[in-house]
Protein backbone atom coordinates (compact mmCIF):
# COMPACT_ATOMS: atom_id res chain seq x y z
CA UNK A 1 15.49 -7.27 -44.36
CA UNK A 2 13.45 -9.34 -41.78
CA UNK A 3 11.98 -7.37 -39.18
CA UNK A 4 12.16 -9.48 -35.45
CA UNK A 5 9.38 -11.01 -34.26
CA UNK A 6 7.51 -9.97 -31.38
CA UNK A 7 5.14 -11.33 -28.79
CA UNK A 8 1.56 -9.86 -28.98
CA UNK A 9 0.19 -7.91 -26.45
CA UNK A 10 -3.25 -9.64 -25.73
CA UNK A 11 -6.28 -7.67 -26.39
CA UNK A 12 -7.25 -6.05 -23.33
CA UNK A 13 -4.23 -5.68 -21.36
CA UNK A 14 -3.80 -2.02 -21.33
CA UNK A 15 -0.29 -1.20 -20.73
CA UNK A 16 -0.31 2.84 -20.37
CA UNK A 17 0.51 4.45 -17.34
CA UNK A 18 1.86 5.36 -13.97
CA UNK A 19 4.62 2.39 -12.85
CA UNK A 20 6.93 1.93 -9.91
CA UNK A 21 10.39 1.50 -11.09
CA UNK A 22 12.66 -0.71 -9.15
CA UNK A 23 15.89 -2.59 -9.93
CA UNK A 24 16.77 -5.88 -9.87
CA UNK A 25 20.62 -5.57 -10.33
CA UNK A 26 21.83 -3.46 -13.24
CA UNK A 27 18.27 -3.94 -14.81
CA UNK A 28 14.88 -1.58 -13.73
CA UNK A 29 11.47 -2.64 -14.26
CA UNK A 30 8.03 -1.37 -13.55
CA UNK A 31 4.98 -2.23 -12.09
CA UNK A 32 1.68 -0.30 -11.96
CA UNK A 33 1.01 1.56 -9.36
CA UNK A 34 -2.51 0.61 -8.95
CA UNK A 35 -1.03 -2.38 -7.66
CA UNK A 36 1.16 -1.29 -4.55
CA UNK A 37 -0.13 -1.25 -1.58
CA UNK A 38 2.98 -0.38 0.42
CA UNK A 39 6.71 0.07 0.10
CA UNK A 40 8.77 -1.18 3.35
CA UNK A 41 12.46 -1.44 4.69
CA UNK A 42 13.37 -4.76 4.41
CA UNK A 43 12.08 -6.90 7.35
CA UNK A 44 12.52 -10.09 9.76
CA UNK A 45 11.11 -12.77 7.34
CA UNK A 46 10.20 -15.78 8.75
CA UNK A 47 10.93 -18.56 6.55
CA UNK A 48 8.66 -21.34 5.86
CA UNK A 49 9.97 -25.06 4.78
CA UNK A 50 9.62 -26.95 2.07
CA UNK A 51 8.38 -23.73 0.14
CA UNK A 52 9.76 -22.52 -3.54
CA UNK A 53 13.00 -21.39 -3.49
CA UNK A 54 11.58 -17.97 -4.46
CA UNK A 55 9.55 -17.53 -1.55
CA UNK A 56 11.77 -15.93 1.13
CA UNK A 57 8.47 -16.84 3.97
CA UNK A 58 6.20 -14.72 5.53
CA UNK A 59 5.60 -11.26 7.13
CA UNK A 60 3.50 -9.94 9.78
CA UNK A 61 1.60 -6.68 8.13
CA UNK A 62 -0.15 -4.93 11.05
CA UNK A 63 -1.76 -8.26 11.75
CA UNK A 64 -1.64 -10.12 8.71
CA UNK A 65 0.22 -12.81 7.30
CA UNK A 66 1.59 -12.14 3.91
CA UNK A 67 4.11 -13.93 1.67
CA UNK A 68 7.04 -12.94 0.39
CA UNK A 69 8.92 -13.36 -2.55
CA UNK A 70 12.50 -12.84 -3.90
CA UNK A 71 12.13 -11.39 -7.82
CA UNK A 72 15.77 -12.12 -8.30
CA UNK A 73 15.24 -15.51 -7.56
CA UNK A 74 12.07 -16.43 -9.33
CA UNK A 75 13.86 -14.52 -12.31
CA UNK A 76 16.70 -16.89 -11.58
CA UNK A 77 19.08 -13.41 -11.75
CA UNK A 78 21.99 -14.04 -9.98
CA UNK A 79 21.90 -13.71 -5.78
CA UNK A 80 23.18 -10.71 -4.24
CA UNK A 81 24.01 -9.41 -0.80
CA UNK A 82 21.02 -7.19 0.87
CA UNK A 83 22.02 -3.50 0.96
CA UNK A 84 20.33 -0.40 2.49
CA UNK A 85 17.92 0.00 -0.60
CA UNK A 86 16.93 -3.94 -0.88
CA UNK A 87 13.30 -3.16 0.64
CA UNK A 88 10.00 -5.10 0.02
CA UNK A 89 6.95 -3.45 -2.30
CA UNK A 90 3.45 -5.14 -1.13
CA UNK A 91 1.49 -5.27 -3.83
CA UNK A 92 -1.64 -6.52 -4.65
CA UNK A 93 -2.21 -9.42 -6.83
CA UNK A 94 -5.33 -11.40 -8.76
CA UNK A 95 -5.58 -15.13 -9.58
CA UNK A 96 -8.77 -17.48 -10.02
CA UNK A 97 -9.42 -17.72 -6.55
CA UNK A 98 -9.40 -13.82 -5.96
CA UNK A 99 -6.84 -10.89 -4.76
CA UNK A 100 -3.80 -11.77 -2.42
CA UNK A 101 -1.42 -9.63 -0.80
CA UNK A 102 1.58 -10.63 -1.74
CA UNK A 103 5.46 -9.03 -1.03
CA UNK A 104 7.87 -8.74 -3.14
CA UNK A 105 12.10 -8.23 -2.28
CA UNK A 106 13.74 -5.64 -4.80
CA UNK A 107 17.22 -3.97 -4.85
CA UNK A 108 15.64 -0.81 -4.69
CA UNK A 109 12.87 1.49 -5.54
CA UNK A 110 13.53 4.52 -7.97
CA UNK A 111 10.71 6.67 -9.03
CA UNK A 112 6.73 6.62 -10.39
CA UNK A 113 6.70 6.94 -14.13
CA UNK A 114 3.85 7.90 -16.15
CA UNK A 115 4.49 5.61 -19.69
CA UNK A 116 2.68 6.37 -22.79
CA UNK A 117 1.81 3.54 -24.94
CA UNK A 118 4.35 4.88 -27.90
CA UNK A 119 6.98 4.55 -25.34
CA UNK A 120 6.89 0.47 -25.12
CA UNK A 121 7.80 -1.67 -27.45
CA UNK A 122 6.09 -5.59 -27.27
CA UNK A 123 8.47 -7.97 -26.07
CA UNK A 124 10.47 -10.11 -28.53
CA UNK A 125 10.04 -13.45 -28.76
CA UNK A 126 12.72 -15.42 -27.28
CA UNK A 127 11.74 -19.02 -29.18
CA UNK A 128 8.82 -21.30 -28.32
CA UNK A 129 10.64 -22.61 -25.06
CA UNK A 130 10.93 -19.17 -23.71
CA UNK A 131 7.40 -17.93 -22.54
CA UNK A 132 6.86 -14.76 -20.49
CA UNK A 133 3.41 -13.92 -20.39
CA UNK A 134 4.11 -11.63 -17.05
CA UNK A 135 6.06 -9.19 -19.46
CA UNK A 136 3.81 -6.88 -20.95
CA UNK A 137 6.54 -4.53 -22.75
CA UNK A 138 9.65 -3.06 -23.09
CA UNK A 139 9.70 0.92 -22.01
CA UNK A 140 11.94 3.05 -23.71
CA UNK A 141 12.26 6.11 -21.25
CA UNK A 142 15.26 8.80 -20.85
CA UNK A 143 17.50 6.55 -22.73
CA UNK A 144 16.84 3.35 -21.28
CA UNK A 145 14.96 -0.14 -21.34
CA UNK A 146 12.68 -0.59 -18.43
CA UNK A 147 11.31 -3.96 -18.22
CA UNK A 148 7.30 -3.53 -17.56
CA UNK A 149 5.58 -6.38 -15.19
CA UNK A 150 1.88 -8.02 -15.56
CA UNK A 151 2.40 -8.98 -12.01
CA UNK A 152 -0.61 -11.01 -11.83
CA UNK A 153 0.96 -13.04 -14.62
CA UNK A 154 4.60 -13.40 -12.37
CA UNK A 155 3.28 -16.41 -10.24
CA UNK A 156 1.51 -19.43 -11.99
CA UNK A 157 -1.82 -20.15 -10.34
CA UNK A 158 -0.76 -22.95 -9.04
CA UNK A 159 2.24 -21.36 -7.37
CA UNK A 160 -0.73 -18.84 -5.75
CA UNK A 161 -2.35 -21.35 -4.53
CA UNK A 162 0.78 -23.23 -2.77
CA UNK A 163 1.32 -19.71 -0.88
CA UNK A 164 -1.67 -19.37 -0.05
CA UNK A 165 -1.46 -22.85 1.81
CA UNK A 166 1.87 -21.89 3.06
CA UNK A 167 0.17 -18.15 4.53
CA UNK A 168 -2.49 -20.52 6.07
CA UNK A 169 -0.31 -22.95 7.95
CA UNK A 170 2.26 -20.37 9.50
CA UNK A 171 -1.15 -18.23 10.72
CA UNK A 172 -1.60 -21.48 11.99
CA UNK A 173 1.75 -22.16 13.54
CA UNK A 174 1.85 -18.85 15.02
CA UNK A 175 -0.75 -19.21 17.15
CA UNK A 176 0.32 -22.69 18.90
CA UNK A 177 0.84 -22.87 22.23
């Protein structure tokens, strides 16, 4: 019998735990909490042009200009309507050219779960044209699959980099007279 194949969990990327669960539609995934800064009711965004169509724009956060991004779509899950629960989880994310703040749109927020490493399973491989670095397991808790997020890994660098130009000229913008 063959056994499936898995993707390897690079050495160093420690994957036990306390994660914020959230769904995305019928799926829930997690992301540590180390990296949440702040869980909000979903917001006035102001959009920005010729941006990703995974960014959803900008937010003001007490003063600062942060992007936003829709999971769904940068997932490419299918769109759905907004709903009491959507909200937005700031979180805070590295790259090469240092941390960002960075928000995120989710269906909703469920709990904090504290995952032990014989509770995830590596990720299977999906082929050589699928690659998902930004998955760094598969939980198995109370009966179900929760999806767990490297979500420094989620955005390329270059992707950073182009919101980070996009932050810049709205700050910009907003203060034009």
């Amino acid at each position: 019998m063959q056994s499936a194949s898995v993707i390897d969990v690079p050495a160093g990327r420690q994957r036990q735990g306390k994660y914020l669960v959230f769904q995305l539609g019928k799926e829930e995934f997690g992301v540590r909490v180390v990296k949440v800064r702040e869980i909000m009711g979903l917001q006035e965004i102001t959009s920005v042009p010729q941006t990703q169509d995974f960014v959803r724009g900008v937010i003001n956060l007490r003063g600062k200009v942060i992007p936003v991004i829709d999971l769904r779509r940068k997932f490419r899950l299918d769109d759905l309507e907004d709903t009491q629960r959507t909200c937005i989880v700031v979180l805070q994310v590295a790259h090469e050219g240092g941390d960002i703040m960075m928000g995120v749109i989710v269906d909703g927020v469920s709990e904090v779960l504290t995952i032990q490493e014989n509770e995830i399973e590596d990720t299977p491989e999906f082929g050589d044209d699928v690659q998902m670095p930004y998955i760094l397991g598969m939980a198995k808790v109370k009966g179900a699959v929760k999806i767990l997020l490297d979500i420094d890994q989620v955005l390329t660098n270059n992707e950073i980099r182009g919101l980070g130009r996009e932050t810049a000229m709205e700050t910009e913008a907003s203060f034009d007279f």
